[in-house]
N, C-alpha and C. Protein backbone atom coordinates (compact mmCIF):
# COMPACT_ATOMS: atom_id res chain seq x y z
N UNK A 1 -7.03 45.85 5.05
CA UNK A 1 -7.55 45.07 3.94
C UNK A 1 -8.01 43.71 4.47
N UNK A 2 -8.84 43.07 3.97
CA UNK A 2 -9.56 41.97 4.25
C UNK A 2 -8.89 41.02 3.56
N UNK A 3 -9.12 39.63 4.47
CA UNK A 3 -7.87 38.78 4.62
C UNK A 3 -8.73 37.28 4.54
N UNK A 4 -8.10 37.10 2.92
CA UNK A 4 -9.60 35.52 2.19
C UNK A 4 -8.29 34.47 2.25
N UNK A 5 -9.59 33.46 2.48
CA UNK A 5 -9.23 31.96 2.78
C UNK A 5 -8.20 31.40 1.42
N UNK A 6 -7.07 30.64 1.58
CA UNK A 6 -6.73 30.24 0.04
C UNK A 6 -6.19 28.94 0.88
N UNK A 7 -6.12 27.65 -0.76
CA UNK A 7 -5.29 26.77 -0.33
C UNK A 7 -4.10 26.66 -1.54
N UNK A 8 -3.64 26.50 -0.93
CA UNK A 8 -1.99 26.14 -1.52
C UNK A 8 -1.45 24.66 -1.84
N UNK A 9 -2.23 23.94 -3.23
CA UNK A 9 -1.29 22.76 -3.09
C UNK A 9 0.35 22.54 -3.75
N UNK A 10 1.28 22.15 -3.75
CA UNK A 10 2.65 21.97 -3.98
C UNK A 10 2.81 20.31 -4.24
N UNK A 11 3.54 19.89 -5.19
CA UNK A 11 3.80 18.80 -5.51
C UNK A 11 5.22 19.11 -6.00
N UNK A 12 6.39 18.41 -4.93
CA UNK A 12 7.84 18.45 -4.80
C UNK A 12 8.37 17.30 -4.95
N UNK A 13 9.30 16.95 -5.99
CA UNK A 13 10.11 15.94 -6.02
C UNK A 13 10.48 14.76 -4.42
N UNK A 14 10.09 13.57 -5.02
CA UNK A 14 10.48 13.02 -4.20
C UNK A 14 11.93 13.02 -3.35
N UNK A 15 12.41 13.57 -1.84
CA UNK A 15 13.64 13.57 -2.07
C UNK A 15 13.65 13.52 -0.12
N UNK A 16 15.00 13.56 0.52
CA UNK A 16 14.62 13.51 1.89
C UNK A 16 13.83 14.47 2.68
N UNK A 17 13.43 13.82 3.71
CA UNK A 17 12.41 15.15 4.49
C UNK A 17 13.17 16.21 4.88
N UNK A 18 14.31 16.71 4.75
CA UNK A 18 14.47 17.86 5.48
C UNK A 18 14.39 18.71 3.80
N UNK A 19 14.77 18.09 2.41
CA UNK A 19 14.32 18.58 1.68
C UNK A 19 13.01 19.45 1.77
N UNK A 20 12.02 18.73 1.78
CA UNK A 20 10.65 18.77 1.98
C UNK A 20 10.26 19.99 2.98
N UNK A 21 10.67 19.82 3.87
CA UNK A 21 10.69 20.24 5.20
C UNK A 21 11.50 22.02 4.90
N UNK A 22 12.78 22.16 4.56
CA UNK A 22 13.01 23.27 3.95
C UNK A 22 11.95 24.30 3.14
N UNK A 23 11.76 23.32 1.65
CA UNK A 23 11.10 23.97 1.04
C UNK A 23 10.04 24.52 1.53
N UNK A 24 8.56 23.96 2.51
CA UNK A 24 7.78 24.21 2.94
C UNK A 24 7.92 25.44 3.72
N UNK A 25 9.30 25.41 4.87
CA UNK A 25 9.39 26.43 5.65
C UNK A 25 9.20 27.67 5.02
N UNK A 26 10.21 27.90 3.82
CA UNK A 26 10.48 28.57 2.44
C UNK A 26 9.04 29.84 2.49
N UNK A 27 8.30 28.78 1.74
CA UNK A 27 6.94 29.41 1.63
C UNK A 27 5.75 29.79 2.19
N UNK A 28 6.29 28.96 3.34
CA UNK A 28 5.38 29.73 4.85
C UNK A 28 6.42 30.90 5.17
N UNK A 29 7.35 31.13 5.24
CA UNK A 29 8.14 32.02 5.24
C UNK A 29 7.64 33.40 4.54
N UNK A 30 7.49 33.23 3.55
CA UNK A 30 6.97 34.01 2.17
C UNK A 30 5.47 34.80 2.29
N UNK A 31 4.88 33.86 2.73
CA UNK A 31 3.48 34.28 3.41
C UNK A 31 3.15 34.86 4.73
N UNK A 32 4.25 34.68 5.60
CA UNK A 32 4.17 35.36 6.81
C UNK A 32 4.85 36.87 6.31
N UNK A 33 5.70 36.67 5.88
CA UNK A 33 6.66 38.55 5.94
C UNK A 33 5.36 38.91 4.74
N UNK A 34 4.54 38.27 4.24
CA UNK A 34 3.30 39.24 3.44
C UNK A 34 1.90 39.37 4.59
N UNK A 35 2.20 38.93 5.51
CA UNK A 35 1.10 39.78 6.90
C UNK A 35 0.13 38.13 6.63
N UNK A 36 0.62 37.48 5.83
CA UNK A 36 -1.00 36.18 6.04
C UNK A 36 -0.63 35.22 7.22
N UNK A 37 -1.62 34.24 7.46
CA UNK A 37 -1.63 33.44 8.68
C UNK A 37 -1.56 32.22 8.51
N UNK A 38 -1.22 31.24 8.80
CA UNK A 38 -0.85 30.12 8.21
C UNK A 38 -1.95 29.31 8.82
N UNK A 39 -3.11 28.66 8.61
CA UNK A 39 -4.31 27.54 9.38
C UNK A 39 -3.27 26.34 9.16
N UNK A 40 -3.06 26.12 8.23
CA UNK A 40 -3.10 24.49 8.24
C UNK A 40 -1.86 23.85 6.96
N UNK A 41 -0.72 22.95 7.32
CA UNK A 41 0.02 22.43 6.75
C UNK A 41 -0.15 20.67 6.84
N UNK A 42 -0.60 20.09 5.63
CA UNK A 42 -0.57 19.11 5.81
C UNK A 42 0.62 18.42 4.32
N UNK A 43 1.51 17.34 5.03
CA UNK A 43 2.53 16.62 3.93
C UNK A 43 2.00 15.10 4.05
N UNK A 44 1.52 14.90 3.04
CA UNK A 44 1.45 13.69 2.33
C UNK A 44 2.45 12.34 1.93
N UNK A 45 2.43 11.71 1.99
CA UNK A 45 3.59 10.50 1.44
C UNK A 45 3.65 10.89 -0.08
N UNK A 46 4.89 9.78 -0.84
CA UNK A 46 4.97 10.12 -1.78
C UNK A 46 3.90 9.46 -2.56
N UNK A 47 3.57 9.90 -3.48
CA UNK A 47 2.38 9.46 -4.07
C UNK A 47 3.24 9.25 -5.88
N UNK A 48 2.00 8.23 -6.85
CA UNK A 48 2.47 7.54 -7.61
C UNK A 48 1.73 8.90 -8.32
N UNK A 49 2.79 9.46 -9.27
CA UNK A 49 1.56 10.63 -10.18
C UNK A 49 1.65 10.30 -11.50
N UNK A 50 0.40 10.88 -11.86
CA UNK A 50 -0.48 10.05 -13.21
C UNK A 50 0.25 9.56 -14.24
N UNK A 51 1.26 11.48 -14.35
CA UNK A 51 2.47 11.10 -15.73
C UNK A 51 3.68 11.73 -15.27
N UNK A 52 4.17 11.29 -16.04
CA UNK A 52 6.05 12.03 -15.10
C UNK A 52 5.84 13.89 -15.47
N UNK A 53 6.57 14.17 -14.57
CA UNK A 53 6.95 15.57 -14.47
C UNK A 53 8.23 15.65 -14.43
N UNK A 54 8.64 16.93 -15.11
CA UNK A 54 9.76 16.78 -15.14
C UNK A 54 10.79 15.65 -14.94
N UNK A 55 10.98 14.44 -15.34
CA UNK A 55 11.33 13.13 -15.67
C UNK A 55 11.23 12.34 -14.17
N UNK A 56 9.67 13.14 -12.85
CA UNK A 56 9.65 12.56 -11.99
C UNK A 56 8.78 11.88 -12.01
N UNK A 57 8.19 10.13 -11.38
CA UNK A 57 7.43 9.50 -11.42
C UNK A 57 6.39 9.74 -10.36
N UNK A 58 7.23 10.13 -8.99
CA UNK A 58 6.44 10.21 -8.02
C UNK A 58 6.91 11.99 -6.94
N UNK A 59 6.06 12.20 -6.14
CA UNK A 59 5.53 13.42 -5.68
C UNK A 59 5.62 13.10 -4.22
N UNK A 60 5.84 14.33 -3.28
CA UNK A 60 5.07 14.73 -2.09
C UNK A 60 4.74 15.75 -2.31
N UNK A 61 3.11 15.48 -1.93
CA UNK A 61 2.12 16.73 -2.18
C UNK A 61 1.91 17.53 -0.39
N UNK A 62 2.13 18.85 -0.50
CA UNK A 62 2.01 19.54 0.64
C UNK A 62 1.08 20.60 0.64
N UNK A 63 -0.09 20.26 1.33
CA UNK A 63 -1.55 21.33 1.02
C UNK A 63 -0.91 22.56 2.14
N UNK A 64 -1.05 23.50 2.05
CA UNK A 64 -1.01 24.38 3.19
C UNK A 64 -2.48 25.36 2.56
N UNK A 65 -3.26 25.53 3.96
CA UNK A 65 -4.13 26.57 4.23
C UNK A 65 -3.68 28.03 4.84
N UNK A 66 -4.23 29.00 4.70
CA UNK A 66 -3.90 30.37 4.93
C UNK A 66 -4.80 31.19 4.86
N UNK A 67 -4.62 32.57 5.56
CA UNK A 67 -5.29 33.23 5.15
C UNK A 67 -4.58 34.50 4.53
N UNK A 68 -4.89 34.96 3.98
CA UNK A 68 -3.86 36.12 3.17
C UNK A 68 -4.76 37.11 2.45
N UNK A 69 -3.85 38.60 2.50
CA UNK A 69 -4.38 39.44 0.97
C UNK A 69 -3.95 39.11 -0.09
N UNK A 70 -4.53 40.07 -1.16
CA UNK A 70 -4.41 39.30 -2.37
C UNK A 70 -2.92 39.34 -2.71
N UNK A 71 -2.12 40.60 -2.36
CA UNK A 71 -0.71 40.91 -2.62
C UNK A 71 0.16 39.71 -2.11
N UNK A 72 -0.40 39.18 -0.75
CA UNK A 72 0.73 38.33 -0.11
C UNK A 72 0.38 36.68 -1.27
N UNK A 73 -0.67 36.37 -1.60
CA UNK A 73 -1.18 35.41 -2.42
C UNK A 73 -0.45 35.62 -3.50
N UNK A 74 -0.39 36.54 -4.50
CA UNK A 74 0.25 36.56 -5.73
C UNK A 74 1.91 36.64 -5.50
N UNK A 75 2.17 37.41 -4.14
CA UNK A 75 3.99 37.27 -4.18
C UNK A 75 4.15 35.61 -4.15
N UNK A 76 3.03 34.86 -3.32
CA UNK A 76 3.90 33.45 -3.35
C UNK A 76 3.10 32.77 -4.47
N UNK A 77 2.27 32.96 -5.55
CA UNK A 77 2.55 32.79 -6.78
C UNK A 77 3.50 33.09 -7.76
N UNK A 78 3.98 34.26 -7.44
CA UNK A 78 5.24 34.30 -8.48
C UNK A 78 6.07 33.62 -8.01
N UNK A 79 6.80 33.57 -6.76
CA UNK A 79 7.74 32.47 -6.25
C UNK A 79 7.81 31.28 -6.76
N UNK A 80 6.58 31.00 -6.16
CA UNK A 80 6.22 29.46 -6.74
C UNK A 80 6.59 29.31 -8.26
N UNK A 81 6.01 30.13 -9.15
CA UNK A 81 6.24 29.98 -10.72
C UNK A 81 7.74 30.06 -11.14
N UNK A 82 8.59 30.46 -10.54
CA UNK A 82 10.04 30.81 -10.86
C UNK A 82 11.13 29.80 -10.25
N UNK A 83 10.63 29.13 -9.24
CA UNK A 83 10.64 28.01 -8.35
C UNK A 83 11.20 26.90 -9.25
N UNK A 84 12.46 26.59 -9.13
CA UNK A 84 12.69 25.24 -9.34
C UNK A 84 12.59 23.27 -8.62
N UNK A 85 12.28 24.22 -6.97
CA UNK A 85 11.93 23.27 -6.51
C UNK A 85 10.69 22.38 -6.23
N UNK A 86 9.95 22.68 -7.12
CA UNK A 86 8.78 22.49 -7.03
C UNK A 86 8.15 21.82 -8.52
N UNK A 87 7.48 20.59 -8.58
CA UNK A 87 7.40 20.31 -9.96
C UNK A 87 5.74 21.13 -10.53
N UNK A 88 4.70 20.97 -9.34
CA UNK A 88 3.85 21.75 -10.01
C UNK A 88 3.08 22.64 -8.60
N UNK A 89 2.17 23.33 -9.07
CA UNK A 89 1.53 24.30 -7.53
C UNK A 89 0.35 24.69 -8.18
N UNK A 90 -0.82 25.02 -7.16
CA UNK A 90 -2.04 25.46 -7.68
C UNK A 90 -2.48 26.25 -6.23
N UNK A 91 -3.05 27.52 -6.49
CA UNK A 91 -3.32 28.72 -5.22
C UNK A 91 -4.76 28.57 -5.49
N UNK A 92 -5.61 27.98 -5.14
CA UNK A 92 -7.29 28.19 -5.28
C UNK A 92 -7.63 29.28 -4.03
N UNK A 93 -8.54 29.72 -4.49
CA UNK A 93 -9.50 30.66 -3.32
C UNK A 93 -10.80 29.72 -2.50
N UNK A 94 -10.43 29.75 -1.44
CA UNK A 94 -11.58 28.32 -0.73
C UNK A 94 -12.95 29.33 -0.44
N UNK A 95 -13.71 28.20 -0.32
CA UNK A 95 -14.98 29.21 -0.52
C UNK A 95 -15.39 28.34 1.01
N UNK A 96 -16.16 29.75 1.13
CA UNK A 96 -16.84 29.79 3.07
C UNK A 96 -17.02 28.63 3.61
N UNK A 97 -17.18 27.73 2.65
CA UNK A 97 -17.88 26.38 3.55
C UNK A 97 -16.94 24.99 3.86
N UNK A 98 -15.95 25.36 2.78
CA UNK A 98 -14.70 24.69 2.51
C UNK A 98 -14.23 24.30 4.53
N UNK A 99 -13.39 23.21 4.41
CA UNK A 99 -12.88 23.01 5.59
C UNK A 99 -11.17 23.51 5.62
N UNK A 100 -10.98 24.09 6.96
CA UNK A 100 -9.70 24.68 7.01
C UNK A 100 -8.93 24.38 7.57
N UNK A 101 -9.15 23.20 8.22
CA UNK A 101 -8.07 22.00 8.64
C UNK A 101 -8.07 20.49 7.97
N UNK A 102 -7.60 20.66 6.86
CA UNK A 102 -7.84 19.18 6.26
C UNK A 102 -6.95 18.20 7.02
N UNK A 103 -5.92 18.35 7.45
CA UNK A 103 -4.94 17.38 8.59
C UNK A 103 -5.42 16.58 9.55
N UNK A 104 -6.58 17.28 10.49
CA UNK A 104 -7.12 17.11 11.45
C UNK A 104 -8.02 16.08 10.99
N UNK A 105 -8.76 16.55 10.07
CA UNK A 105 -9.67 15.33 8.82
C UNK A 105 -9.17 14.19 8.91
N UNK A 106 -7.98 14.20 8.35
CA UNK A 106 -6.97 13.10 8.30
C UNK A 106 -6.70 12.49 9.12
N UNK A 107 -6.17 13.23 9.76
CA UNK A 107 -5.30 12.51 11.31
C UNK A 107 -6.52 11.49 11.85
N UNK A 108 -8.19 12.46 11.68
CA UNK A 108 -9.77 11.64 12.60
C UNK A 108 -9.79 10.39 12.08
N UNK A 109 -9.60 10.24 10.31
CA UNK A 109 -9.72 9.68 9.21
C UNK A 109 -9.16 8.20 9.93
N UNK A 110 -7.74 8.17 9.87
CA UNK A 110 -6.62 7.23 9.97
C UNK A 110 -6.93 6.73 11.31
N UNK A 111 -7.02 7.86 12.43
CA UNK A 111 -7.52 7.11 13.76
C UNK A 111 -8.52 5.83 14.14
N UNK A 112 -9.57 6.17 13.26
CA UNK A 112 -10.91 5.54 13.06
C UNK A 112 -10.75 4.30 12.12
N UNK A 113 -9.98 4.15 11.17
CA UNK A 113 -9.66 3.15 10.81
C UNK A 113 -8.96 2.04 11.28
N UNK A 114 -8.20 2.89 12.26
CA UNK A 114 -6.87 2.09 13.31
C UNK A 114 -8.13 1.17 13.81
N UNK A 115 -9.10 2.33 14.54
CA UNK A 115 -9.79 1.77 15.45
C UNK A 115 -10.60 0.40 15.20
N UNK A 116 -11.34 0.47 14.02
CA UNK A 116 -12.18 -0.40 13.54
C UNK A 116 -11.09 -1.55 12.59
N UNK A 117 -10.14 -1.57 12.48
CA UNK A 117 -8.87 -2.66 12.40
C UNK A 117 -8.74 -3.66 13.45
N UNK A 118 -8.56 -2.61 14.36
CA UNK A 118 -8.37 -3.53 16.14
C UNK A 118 -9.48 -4.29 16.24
N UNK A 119 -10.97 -3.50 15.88
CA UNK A 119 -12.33 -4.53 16.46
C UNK A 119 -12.12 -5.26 15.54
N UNK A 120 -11.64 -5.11 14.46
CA UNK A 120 -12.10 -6.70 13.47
C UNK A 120 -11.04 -7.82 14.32
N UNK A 121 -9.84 -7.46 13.81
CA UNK A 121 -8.59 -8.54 14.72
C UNK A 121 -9.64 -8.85 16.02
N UNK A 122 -9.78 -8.07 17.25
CA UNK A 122 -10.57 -8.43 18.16
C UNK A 122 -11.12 -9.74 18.25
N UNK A 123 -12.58 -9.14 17.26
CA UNK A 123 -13.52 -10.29 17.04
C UNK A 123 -13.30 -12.00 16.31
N UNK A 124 -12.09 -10.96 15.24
CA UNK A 124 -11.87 -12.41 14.47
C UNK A 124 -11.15 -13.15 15.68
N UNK A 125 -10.26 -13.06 16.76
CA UNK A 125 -9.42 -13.66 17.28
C UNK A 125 -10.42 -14.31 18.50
N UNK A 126 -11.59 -13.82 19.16
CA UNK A 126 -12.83 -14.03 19.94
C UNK A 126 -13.19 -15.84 19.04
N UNK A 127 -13.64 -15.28 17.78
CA UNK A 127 -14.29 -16.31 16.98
C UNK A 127 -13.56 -17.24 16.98
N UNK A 128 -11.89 -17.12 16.45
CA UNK A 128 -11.16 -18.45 16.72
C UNK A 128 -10.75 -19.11 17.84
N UNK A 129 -10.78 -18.41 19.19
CA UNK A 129 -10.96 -19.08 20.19
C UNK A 129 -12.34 -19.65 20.77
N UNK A 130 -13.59 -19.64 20.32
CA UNK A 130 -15.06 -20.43 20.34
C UNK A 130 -14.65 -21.46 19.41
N UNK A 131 -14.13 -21.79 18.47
CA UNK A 131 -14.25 -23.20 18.05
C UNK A 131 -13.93 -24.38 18.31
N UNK A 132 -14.23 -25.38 18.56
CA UNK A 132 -14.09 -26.53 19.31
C UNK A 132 -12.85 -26.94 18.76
N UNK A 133 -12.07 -27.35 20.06
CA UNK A 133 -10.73 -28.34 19.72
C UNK A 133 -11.15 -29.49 19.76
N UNK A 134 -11.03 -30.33 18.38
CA UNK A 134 -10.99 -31.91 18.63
C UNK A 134 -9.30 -32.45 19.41
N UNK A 135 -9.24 -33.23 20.44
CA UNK A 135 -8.18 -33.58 21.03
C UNK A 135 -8.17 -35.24 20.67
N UNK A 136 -9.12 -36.17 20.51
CA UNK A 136 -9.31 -37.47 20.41
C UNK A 136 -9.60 -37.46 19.35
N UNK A 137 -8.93 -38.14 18.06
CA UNK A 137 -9.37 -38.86 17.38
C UNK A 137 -9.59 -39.83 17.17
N UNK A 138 -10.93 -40.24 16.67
CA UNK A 138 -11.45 -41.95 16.18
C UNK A 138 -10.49 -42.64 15.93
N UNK A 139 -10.55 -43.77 16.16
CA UNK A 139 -9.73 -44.72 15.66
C UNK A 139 -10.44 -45.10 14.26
N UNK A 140 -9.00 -45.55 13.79
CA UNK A 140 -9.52 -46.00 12.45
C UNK A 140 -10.11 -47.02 11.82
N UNK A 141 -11.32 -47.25 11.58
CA UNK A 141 -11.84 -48.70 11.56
C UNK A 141 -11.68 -49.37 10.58
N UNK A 142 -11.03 -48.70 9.62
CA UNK A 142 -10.71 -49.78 8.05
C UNK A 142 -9.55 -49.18 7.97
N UNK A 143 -8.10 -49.61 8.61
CA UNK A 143 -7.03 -49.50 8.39
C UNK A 143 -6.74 -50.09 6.77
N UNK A 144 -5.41 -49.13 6.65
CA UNK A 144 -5.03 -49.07 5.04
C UNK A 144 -4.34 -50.16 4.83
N UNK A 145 -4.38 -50.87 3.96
CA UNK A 145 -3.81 -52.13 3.20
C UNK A 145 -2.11 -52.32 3.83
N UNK A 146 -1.98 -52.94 4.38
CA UNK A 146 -0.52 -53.64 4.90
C UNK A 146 -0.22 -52.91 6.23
N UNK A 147 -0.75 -51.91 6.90
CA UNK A 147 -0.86 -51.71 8.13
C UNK A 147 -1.67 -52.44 9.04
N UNK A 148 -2.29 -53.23 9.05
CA UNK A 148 -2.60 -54.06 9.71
C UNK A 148 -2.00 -55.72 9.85
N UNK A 149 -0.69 -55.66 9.63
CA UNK A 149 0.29 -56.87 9.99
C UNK A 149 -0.05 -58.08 8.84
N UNK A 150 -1.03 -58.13 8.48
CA UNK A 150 -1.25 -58.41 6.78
C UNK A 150 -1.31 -58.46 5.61
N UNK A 151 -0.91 -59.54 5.24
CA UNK A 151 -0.26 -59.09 3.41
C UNK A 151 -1.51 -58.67 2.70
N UNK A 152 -1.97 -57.85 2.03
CA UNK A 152 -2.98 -58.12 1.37
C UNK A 152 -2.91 -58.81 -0.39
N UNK A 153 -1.40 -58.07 -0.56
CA UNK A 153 -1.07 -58.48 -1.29
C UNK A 153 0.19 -59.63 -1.27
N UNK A 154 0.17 -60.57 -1.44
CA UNK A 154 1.51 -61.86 -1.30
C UNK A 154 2.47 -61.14 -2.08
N UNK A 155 3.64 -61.80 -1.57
CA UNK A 155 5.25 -61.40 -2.02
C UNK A 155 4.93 -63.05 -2.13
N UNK A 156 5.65 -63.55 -3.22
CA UNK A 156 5.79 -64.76 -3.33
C UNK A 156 7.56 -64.34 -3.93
N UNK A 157 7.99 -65.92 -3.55
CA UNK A 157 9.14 -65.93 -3.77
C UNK A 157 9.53 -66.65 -5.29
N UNK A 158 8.61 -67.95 -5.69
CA UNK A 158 8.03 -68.78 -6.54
C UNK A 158 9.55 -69.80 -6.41
């Protein structure tokens, strides 16, 4: 049987990574003993979601890519649906043109930003070393009222 592209997103209670880390195994688990292939697992930080779920405010969302029949796709839909650990899930069918490493995306994504971070710091730190140090300052030619050893104003004693 012929073996179509799907993605798998999961949105799991915020909780520690081996939480996380379990559950995920879980359902790659689930999809391997159904003959599919796993492309691509990517976990997300926790993210702020729109409205609470199940009385949760916030999420880690875990995309996993695959390839699978339709049987191994629907066993880890029912899982998923019966699933308490999981606040919500969506199985789309990716279409041919779709990308099948979104991680890698990511990972290029974040690199390239690093990168063009560094040139700004770089440059900005270039620019503040070209500006002239004043080391001498002028003297002051209209010293301020009673710094110059003169009353301007009298103290009288009367």
């Amino acid at each position: 049987m012929a073996l179509t592209a799907y993605e798998a997103v999961f949105i799991m209670p915020t909780a520690q990574d081996d939480a996380v880390r379990t559950t995920t195994e879980k359902y790659r688990s689930v999809l391997e003993n159904g003959g599919a292939t796993i492309d691509d697992v990517d976990t997300w930080d926790a993210r702020r979601l729109a409205y609470p779920i199940k009385k949760q405010r916030e999420g880690v969302y875990v995309v996993m890519n695959f390839l699978a029949t339709p049987e191994a796709k629907n066993e880890l839909e029912r899982i998923c649906r019966i699933s308490d650990d999981l606040l919500r899930h969506m199985i789309v069918k990716q279409d041919k043109k779709a990308d099948r490493f979104p991680s890698k995306i990511r990972a290029a994504e974040a690199e390239k930003r690093e990168r063009d971070m560094a040139a700004r710091a770089a440059q900005q730190a270039q620019a503040e070393s070209e500006l002239p140090v004043i080391t001498d300052l002028p003297a002051d030619p209209d010293p301020a009222p009673g710094e110059d050893g003169g009353d301007s104003v009298s103290e009288s004693g009367n």
